[in-house]
C-alpha atoms as a PDB file:
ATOM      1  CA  UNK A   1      -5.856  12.749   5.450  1.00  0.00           C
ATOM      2  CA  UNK A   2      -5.032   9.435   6.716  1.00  0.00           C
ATOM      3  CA  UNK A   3      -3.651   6.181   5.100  1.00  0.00           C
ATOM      4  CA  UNK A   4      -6.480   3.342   5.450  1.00  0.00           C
ATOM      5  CA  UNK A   5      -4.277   0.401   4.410  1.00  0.00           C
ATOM      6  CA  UNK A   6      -1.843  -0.754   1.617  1.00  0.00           C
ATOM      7  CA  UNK A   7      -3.083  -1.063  -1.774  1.00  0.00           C
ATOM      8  CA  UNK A   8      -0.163  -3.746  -2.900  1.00  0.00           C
ATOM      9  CA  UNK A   9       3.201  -5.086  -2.525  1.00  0.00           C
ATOM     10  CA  UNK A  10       5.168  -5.635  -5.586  1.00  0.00           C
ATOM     11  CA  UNK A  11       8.170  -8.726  -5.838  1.00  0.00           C
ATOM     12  CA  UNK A  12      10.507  -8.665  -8.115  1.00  0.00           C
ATOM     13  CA  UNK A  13      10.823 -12.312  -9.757  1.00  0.00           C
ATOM     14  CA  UNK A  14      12.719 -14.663 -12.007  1.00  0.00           C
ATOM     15  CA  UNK A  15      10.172 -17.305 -13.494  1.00  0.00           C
ATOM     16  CA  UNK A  16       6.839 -16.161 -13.372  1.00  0.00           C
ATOM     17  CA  UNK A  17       5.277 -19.539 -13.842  1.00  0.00           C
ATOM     18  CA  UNK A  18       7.279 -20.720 -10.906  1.00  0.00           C
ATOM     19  CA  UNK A  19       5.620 -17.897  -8.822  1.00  0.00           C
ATOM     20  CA  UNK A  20       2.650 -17.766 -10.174  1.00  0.00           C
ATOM     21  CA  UNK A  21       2.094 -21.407  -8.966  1.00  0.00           C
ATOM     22  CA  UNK A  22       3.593 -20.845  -5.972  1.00  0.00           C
ATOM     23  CA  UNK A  23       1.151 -18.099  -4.558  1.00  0.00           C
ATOM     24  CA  UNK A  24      -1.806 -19.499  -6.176  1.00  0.00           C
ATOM     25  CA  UNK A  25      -1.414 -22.938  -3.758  1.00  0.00           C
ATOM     26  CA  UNK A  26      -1.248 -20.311  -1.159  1.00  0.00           C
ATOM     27  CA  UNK A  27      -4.851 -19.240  -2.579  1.00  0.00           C
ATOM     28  CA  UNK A  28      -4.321 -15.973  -4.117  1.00  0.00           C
ATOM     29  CA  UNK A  29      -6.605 -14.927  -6.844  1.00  0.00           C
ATOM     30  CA  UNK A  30      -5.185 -14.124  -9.660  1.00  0.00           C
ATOM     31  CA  UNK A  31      -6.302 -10.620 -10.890  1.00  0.00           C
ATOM     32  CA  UNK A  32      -4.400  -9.759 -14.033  1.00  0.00           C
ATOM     33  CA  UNK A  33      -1.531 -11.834 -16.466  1.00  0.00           C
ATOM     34  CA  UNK A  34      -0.238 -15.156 -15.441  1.00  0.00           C
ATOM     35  CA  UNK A  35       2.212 -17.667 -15.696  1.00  0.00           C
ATOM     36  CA  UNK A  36       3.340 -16.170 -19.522  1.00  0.00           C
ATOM     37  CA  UNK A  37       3.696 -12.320 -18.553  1.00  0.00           C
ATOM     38  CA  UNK A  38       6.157  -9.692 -17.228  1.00  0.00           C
ATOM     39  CA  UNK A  39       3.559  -8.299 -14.857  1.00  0.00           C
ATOM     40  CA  UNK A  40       0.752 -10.328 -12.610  1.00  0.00           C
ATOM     41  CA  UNK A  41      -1.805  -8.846 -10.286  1.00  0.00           C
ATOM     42  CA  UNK A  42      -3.309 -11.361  -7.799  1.00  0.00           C
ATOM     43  CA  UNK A  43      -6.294 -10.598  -4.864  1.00  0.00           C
ATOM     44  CA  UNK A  44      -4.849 -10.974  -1.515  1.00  0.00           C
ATOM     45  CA  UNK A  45      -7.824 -10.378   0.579  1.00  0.00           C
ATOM     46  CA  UNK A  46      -8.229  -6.562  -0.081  1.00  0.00           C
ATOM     47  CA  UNK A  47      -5.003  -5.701  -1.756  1.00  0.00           C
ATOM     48  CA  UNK A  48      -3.064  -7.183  -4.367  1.00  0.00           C
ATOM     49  CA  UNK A  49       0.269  -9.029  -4.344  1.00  0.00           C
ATOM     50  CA  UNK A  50       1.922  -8.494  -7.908  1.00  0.00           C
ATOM     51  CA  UNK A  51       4.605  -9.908  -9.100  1.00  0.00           C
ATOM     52  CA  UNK A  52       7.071  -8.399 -12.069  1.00  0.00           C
ATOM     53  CA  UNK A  53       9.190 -10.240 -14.074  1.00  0.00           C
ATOM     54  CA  UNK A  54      13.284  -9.386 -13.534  1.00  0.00           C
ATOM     55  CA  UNK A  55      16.067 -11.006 -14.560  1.00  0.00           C
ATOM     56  CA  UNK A  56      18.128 -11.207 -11.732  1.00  0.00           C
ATOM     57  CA  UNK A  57      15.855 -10.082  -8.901  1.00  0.00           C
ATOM     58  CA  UNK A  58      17.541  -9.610  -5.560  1.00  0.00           C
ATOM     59  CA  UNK A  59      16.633 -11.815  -2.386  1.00  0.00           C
ATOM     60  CA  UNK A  60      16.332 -10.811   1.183  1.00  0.00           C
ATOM     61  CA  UNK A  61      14.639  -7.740   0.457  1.00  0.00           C
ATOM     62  CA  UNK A  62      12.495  -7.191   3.905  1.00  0.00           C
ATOM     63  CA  UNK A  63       9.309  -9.139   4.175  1.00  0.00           C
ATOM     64  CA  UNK A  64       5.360  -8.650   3.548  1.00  0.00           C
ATOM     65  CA  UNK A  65       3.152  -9.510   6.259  1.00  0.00           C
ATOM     66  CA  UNK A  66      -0.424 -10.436   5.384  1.00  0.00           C
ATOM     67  CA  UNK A  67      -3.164 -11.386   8.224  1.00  0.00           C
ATOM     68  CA  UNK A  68      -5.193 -14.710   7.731  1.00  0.00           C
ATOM     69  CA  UNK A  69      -8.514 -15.407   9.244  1.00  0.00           C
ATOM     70  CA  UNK A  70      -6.712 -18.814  10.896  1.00  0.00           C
ATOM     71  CA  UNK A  71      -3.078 -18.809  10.852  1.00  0.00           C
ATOM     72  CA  UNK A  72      -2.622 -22.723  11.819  1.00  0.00           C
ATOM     73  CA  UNK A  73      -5.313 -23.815   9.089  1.00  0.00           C
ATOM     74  CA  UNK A  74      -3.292 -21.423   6.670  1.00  0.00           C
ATOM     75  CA  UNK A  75      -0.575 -23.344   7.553  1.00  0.00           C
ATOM     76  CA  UNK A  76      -1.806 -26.803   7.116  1.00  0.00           C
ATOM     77  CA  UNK A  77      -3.338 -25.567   4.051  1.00  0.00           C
ATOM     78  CA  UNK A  78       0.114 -24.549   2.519  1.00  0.00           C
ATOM     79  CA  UNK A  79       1.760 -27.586   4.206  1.00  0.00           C
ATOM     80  CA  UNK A  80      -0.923 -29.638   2.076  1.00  0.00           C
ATOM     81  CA  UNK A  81       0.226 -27.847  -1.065  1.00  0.00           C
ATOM     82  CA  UNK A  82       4.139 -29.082  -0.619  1.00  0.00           C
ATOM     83  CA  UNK A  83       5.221 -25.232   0.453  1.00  0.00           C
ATOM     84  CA  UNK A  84       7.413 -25.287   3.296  1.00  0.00           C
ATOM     85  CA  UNK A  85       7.409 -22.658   5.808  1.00  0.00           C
ATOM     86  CA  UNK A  86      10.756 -21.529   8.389  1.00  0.00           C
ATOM     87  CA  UNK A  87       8.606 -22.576  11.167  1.00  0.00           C
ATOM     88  CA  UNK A  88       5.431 -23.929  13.107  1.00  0.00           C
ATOM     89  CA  UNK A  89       2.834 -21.005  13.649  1.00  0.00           C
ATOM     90  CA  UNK A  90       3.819 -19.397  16.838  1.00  0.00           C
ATOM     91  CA  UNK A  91       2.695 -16.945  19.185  1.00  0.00           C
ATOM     92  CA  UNK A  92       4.653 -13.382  19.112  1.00  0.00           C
ATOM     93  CA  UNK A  93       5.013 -10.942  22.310  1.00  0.00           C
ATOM     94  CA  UNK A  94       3.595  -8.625  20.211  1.00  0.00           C
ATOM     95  CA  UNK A  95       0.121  -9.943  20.114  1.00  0.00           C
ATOM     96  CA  UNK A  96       0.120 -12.184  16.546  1.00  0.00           C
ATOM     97  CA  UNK A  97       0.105 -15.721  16.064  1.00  0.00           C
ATOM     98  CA  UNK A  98       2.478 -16.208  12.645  1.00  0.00           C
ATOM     99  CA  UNK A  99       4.755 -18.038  10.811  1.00  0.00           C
ATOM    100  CA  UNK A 100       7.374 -16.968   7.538  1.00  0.00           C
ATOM    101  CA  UNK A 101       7.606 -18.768   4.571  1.00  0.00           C
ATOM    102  CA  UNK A 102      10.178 -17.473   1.819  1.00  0.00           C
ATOM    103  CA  UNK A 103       8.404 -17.972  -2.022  1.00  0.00           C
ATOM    104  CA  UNK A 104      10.809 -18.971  -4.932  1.00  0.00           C
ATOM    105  CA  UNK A 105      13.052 -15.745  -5.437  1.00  0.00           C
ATOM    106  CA  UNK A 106      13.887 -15.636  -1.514  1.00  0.00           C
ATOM    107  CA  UNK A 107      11.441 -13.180  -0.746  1.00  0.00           C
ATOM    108  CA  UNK A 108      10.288 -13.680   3.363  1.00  0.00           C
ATOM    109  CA  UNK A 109       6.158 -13.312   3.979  1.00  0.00           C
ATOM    110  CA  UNK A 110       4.575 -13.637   6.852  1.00  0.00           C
ATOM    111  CA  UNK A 111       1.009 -14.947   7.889  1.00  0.00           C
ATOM    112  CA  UNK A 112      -0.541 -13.640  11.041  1.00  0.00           C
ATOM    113  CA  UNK A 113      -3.521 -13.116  12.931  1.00  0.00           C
ATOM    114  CA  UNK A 114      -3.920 -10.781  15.931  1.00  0.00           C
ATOM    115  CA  UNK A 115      -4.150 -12.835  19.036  1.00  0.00           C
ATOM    116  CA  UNK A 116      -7.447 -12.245  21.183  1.00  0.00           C
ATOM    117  CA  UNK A 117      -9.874 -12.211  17.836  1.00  0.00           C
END
């Protein structure tokens, strides 16, 4: 038995709307609930990003790392929606081209794409 890939990644949050319309001018799908639940489900790519309603959810948790097709058009394309990332796309030693963004609640995601494909 081997693991193939991870199935989601679930953020605690503290307005639901708020992150709801956050990730969805990102382009996430959304899958399941919305802006007026405890508990959303939205498509990222394969997996699913969800999102649970908390009270006080912490910050600074660790970050989620999701590959793009085009990490500089992702970019632009969040740039375009008024999100504001930590920094310009960038090449890593490690072989990605990335850049973090932090959504509403203070939680740190990353956009890459291996470098090469």
């Amino acid at each position: 038995m081997s693991l193939q890939l991870v199935s989601a990644v679930t953020l605690f949050v503290g307005d639901m709307a708020r992150s709801c319309d956050f990730y969805q001018k990102m382009g996430f799908g959304l899958k399941f609930g919305g802006p007026q639940t405890k508990f959303t489900s939205l498509w990222a790519g394969q997996s699913f990003l969800n999102l649970a309603l908390h009270e006080a959810p912490e910050t600074g948790w660790g970050r989620a790392i999701f590959h793009v097709e085009d990490v500089d058009r992702f970019y632009d394309r969040c740039r375009q929606q008024g999100l504001e990332a930590a920094f310009e796309p960038r090449d890593a030693p490690w072989g990605e081209r990335y850049f973090h963004i932090r959504d509403p609640d203070g939680h740190e995601l990353s956009f890459a794409h291996p470098l090469g494909d």
